[in-house]
Protein backbone atom coordinates (compact mmCIF):
# COMPACT_ATOMS: atom_id res chain seq x y z
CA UNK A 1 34.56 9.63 -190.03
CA UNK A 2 38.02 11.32 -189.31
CA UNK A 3 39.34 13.05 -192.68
CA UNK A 4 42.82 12.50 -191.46
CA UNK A 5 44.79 11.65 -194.63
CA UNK A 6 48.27 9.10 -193.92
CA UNK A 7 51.21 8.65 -196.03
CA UNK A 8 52.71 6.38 -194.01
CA UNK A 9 50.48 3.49 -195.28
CA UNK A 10 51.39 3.35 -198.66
CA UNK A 11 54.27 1.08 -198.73
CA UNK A 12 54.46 0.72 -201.86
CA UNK A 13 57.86 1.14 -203.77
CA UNK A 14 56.79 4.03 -206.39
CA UNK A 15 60.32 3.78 -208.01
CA UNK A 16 59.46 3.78 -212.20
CA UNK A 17 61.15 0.03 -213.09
CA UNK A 18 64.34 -0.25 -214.70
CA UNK A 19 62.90 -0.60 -218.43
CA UNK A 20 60.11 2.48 -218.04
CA UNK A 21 61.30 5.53 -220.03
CA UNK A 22 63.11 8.36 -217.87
CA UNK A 23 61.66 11.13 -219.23
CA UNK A 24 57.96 10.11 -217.91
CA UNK A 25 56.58 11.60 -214.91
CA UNK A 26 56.02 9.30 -212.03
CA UNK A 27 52.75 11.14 -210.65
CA UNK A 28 52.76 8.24 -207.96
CA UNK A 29 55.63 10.13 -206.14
CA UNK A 30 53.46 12.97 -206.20
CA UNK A 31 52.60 14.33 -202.14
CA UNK A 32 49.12 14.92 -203.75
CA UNK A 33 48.48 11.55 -205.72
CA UNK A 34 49.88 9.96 -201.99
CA UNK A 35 47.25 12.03 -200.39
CA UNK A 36 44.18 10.74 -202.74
CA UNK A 37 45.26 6.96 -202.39
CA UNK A 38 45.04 7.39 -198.72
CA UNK A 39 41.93 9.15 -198.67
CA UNK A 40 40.60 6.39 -201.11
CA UNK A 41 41.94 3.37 -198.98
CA UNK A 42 41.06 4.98 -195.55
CA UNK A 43 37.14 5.18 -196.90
CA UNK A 44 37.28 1.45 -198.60
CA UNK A 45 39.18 0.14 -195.04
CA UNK A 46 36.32 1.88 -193.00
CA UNK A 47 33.50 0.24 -195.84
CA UNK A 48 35.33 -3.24 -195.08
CA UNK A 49 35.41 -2.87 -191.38
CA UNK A 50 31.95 -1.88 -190.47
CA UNK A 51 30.34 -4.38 -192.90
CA UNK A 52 30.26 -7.39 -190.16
CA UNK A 53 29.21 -10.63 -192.57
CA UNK A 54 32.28 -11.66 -194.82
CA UNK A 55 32.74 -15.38 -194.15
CA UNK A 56 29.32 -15.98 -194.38
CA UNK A 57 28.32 -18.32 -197.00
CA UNK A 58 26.73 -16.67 -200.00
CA UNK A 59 27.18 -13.33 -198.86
CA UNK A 60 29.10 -10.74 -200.52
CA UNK A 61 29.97 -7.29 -198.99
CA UNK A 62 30.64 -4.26 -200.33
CA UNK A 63 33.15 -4.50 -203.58
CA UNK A 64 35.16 -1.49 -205.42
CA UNK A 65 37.67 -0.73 -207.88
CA UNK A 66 39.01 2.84 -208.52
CA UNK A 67 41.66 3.64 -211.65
CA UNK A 68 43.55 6.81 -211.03
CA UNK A 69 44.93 8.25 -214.12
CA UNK A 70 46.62 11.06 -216.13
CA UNK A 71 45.48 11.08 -219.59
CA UNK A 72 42.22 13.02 -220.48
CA UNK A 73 40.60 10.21 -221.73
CA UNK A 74 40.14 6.46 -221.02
CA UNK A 75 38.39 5.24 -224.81
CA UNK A 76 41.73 3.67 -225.69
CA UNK A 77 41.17 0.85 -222.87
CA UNK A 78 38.05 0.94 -220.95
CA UNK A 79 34.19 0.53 -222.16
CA UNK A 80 30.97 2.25 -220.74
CA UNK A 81 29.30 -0.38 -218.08
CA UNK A 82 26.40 0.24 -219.16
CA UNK A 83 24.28 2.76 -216.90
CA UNK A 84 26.52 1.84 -213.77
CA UNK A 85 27.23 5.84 -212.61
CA UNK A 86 28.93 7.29 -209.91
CA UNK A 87 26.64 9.80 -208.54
CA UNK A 88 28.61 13.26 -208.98
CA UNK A 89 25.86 15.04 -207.89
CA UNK A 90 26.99 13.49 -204.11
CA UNK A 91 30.85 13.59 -204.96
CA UNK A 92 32.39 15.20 -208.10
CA UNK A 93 36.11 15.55 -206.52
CA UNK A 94 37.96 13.23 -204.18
CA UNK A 95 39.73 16.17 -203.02
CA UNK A 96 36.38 18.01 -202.20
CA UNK A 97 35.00 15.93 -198.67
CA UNK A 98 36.19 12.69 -197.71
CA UNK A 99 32.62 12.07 -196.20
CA UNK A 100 30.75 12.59 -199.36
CA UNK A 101 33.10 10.22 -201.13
CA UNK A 102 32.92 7.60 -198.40
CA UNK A 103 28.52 7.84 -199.19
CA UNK A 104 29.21 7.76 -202.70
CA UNK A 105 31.17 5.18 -202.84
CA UNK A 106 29.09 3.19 -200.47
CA UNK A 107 26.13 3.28 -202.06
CA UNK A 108 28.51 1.79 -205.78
CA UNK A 109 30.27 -0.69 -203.42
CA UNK A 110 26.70 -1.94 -202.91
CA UNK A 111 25.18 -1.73 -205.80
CA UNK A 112 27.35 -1.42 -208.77
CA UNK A 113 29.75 -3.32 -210.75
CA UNK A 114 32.59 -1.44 -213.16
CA UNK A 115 35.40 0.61 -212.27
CA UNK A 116 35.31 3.93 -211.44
CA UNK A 117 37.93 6.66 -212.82
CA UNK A 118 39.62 9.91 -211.06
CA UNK A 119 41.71 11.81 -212.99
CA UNK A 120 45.13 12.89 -211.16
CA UNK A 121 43.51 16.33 -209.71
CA UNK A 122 41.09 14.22 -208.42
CA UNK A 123 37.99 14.56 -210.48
CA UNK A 124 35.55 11.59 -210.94
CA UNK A 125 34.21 9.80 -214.43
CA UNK A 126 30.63 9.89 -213.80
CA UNK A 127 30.45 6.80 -216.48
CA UNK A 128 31.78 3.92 -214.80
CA UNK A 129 33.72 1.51 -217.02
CA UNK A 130 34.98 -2.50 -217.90
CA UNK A 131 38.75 -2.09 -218.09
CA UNK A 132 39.82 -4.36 -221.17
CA UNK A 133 42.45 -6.76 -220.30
CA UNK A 134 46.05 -6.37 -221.41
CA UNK A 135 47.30 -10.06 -223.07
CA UNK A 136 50.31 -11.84 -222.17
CA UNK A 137 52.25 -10.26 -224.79
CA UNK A 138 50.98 -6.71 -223.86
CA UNK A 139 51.91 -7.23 -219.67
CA UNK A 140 55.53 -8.66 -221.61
CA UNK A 141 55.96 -5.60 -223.58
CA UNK A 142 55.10 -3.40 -220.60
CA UNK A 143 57.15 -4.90 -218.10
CA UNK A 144 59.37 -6.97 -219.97
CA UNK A 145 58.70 -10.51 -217.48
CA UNK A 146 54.44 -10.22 -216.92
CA UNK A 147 53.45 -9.76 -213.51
CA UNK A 148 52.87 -12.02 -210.58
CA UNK A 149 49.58 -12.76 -209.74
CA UNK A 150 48.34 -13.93 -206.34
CA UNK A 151 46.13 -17.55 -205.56
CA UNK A 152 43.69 -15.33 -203.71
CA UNK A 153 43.47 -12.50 -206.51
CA UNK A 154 39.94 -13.36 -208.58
CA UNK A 155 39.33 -11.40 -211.96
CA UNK A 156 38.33 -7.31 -210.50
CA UNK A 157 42.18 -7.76 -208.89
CA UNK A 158 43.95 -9.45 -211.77
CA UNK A 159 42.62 -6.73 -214.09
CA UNK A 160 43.49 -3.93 -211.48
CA UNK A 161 47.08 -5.13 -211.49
CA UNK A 162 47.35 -5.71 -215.24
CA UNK A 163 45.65 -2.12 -215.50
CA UNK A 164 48.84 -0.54 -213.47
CA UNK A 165 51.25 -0.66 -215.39
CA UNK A 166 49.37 0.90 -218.49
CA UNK A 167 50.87 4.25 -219.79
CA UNK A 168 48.68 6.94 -218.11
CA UNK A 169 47.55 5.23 -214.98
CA UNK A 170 48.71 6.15 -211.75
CA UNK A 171 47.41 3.52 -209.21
CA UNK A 172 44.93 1.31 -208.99
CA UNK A 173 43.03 0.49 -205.40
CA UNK A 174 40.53 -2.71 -205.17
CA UNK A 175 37.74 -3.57 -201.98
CA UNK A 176 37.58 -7.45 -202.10
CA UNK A 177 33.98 -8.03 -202.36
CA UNK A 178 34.74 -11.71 -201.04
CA UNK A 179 36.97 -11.04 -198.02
CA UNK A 180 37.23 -7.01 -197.77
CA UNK A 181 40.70 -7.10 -198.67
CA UNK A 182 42.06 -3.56 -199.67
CA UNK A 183 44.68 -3.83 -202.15
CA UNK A 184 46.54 -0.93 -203.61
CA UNK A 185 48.15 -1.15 -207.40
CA UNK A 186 51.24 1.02 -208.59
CA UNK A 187 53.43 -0.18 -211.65
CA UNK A 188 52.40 -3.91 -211.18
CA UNK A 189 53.58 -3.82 -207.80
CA UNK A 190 50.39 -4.67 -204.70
CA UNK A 191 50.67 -3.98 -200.94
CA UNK A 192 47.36 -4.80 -199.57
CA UNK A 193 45.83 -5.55 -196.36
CA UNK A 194 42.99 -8.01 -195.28
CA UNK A 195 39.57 -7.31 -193.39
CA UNK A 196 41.50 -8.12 -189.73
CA UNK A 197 44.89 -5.67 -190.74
CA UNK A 198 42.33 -2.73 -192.15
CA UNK A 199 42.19 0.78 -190.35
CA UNK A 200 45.69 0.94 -188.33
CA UNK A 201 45.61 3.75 -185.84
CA UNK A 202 42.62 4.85 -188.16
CA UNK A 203 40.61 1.58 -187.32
CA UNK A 204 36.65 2.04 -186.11
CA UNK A 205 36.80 0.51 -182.41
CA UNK A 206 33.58 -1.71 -182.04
C-alpha cells in the first residue's frame, strides 16, 4: 500500500464560520492535521475498494468512524463502548506507519462498532467510544441555523457531522458500512466520495 499522503483531496472549505470566535485555532488549516485526514481517508478508500460485496443484500462491509480532536480528554461527550479497543499494540500513532494503521483499522472496520479517537499529534484512544448526540438546540447554539443532513446519511454519519462542529474537534472521517462511502467532517461542512469515486490517482487497479 503506497504511503503517499495528498492534500489535494480534501476539498473541504476549512474557513472557521462567521459566528466561531476569532481567537480559536483552526487546527484543520494545519499542513499536519491535512496530512492525517489524508492518510486516514487514503486507508478507509483502499478498505472500501478492495472489499468487492456492497450491493449485496444483507451484507455489510467494512464500517469506521474516526474523531480527531484537540482537547486532552473526551469524558465531556463520548462514553466507553464497552470493550470495543483499538489495538495499540499494532498502531499507537497515525503518524507512525500508514500500513499498520490500514491492519488496525481493518481488523475494527470488521469487527467493531464505536468511534475511535486521535488526538491532533496523532495519537490513538485505545478505548473506543459512543459519541453522545448534540440536540437541536445545541447544533443551533453552535452554528446558529443546525446543519444539513443528507437522505443517504444513516445515524454513524449524522452523529459524525453533529460531532464537527463541537469545541475541540478537528474533523471527523466516516467508512459507510452500507455503500463504502468515505465522508470527511470539518465544522459541519461534508465532502465525501462513494465506493465508484474512491482512490483517485491512488485507486487499487483490479
Amino acid at each position: 500500500m503506497n504511503t503517499e499522503t495528498n492534500r489535494e483531496r480534501n476539498e473541504i472549505d476549512t474557513e472557521s464560520p462567521d459566528n466561531s470566535n476569532t481567537l480559536d485555532i483552526g487546527y484543520a488549516h494545519h499542513q499536519q492535521i491535512e496530512e492525517m485526514i489524508d492518510i486516514v481517508r487514503y486507508c478507509l478508500e483502499t478498505l472500501s475498494f478492495e472489499f468487492d460485496r456492497w450491493g449485496e443484500e444483507h451484507v455489510k462491509g467494512p464500517g469506521f468512524y474516526l474523531v480527531i480532536v484537540s482537547g486532552t480528554s473526551v469524558e465531556e461527550y463520548a462514553d466507553p463502548m464497552g470493550r470495543n479497543r483499538w489495538p495499540i499494540e499494532t498502531c499507537q500513532n497515525i503518524f507512525g506507519n500508514s500500513e499498520e494503521f490500514y491492519r488496525a483499522a481493518s481488523t475494527v472496520s470488521g469487527t467493531m462498532d464505536g468511534a475511535v479517537v486521535a488526538s491532533i499529534d496523532g495519537a490513538l484512544l485505545e478505548q473506543m467510544v459512543r459519541v453522545k448526540d448534540l440536540s437541536s438546540q445545541e447544533l443551533r447554539a453552535r452554528t446558529g441555523e443546525g446543519v444539513g443532513y443528507e437522505d443517504w446519511m444513516g445515524s454513524r454519519h449524522m452523529n459524525a457531522l453533529d460531532t464537527s462542529v463541537r469545541d475541540d474537534v478537528v474533523a471527523t472521517i466516516t467508512l459507510s458500512e452500507e455503500n463504502g462511502r468515505v465522508t470527511t467532517f470539518i465544522n459541519g461542512e461534508f465532502t465525501d466520495y462513494s465506493r465508484n469515486e474512491v482512490g483517485g490517482r491512488w485507486r487499487v487497479q483490479p
